[in-house]
N, C-alpha and C. Protein backbone atom coordinates (compact mmCIF):
# COMPACT_ATOMS: atom_id res chain seq x y z
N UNK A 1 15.01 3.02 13.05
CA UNK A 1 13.78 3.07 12.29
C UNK A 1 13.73 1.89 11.31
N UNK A 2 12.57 1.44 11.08
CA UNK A 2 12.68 -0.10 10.31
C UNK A 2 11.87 0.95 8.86
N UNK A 3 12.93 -0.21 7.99
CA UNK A 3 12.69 0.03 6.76
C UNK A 3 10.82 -0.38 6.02
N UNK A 4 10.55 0.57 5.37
CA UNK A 4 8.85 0.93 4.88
C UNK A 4 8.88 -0.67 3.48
N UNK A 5 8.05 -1.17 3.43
CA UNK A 5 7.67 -2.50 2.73
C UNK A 5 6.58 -2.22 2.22
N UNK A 6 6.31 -2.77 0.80
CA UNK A 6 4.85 -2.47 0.51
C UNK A 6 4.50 -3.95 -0.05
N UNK A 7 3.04 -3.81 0.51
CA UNK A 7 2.77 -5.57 0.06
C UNK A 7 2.39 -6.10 -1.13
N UNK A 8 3.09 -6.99 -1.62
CA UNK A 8 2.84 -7.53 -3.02
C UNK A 8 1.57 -7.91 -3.19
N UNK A 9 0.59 -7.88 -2.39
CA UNK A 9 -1.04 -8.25 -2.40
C UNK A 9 -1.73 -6.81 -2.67
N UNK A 10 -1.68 -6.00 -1.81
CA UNK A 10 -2.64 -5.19 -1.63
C UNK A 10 -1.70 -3.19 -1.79
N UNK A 11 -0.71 -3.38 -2.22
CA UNK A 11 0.30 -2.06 -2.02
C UNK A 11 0.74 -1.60 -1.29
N UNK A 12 0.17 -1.90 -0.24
CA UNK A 12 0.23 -1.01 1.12
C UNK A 12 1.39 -0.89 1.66
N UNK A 13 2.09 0.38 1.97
CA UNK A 13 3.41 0.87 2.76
C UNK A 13 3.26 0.34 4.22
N UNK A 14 3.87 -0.55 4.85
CA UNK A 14 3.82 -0.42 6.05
C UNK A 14 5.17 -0.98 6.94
N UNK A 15 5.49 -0.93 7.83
CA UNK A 15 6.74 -1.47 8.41
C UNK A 15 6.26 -2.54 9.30
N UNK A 16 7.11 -3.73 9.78
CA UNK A 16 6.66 -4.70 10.30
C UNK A 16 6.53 -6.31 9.66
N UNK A 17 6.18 -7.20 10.39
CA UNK A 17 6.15 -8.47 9.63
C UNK A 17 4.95 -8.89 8.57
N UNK A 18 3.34 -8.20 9.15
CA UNK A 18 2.23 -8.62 8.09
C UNK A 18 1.99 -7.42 7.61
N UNK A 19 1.31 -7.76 6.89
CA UNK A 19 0.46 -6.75 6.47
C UNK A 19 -0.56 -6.18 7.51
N UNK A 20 -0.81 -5.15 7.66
CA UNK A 20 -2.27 -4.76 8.14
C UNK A 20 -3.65 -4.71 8.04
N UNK A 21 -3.54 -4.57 6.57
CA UNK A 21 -4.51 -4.26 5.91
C UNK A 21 -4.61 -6.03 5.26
N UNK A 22 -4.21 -7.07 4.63
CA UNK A 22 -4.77 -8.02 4.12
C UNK A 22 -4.09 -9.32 5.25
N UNK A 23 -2.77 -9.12 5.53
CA UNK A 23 -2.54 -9.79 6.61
C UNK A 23 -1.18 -11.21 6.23
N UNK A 24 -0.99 -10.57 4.71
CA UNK A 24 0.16 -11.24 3.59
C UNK A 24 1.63 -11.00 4.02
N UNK A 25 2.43 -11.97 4.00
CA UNK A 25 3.51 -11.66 4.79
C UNK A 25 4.33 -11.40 3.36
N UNK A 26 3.62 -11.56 2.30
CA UNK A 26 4.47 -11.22 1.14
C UNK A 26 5.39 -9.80 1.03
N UNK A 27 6.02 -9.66 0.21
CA UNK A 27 6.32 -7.81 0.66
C UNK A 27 7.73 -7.65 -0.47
N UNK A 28 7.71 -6.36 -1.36
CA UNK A 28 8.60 -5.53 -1.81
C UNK A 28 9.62 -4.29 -0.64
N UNK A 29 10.65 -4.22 -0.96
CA UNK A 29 10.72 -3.24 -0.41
C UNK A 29 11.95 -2.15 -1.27
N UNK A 30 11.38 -2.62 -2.64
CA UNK A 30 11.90 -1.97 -3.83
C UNK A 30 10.44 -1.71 -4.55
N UNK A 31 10.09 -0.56 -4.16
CA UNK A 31 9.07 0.18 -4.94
C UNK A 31 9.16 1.41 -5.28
N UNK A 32 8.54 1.93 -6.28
CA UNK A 32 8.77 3.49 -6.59
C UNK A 32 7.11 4.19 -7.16
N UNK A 33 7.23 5.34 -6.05
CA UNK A 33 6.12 5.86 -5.81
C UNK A 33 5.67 5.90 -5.06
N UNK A 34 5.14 7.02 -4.18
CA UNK A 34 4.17 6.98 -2.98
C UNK A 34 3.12 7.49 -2.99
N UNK A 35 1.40 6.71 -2.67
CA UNK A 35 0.42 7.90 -2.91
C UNK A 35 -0.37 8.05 -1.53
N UNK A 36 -1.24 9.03 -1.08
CA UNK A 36 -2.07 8.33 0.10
C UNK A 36 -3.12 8.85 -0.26
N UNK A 37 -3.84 7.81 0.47
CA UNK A 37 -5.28 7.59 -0.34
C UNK A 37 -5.75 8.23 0.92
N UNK A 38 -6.63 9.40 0.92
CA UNK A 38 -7.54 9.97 2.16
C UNK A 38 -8.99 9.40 2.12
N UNK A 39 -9.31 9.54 1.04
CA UNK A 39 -10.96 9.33 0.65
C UNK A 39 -10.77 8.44 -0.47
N UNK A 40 -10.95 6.99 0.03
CA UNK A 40 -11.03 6.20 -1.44
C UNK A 40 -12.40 5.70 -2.32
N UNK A 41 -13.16 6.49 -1.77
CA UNK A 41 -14.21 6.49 -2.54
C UNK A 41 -14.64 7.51 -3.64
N UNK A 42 -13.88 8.74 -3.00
CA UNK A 42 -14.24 10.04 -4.10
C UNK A 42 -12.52 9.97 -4.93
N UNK A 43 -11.63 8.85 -5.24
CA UNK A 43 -10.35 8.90 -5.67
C UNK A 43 -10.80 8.27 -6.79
N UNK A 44 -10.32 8.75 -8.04
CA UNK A 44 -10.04 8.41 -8.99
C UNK A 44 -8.41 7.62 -9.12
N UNK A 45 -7.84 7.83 -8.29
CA UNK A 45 -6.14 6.73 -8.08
C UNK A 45 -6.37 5.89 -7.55
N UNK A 46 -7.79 6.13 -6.77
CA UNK A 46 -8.10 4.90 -5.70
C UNK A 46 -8.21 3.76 -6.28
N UNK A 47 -9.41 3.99 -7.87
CA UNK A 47 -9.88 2.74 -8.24
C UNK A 47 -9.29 2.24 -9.59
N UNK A 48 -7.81 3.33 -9.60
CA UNK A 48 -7.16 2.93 -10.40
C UNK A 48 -6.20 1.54 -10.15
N UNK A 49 -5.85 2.10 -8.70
CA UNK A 49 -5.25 1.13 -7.90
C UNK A 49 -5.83 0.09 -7.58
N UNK A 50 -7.02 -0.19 -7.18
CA UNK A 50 -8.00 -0.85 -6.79
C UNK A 50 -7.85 -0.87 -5.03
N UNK A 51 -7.65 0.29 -4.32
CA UNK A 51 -8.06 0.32 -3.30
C UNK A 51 -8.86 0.59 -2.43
N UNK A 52 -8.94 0.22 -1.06
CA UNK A 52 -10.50 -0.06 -0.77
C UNK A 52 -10.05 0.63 1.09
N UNK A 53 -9.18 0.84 1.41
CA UNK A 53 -9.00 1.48 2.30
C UNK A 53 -7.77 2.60 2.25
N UNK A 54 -8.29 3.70 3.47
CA UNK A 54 -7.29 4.64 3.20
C UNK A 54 -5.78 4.48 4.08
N UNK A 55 -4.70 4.91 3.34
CA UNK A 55 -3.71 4.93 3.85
C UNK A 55 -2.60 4.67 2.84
N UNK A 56 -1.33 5.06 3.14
CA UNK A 56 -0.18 5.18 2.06
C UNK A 56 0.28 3.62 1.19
N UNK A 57 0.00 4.47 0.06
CA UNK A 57 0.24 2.62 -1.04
C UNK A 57 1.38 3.16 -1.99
N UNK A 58 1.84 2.10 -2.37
CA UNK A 58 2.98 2.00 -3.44
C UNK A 58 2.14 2.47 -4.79
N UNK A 59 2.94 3.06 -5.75
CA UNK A 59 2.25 3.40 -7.01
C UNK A 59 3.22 2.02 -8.15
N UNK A 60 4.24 1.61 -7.63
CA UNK A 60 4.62 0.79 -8.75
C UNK A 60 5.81 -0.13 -7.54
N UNK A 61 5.67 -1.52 -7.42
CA UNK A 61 6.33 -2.82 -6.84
C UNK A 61 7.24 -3.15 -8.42
């Protein structure tokens, strides 16, 4: 199983070389916190975070 990365651009948890979501090969994989965003429009974490699609993000890189 490959180790979970979250991207220093956009938060996003994902495994693999880019990002998915912005496409940044940047990446943590020392973060703490996990949230998932279902509905980021009715989230108040959403736009705390400033995210704009759903799916599992880092709460702190």
């Amino acid at each position: 199983m490959a180790k979970e990365k979250a991207c220093k651009n956009c938060k996003l948890i994902y495994e693999g070389d880019n990002c998915p979501s912005c496409g940044k090969k940047e990446f943590s994989d020392n973060f703490k916190g996990k949230v998932e965003i279902i509905d980021f429009e009715k989230s108040e974490l959403a736009q705390k975070l400033k995210v704009h699609k759903k799916g599992l993000y880092a709460i702190k890189l």
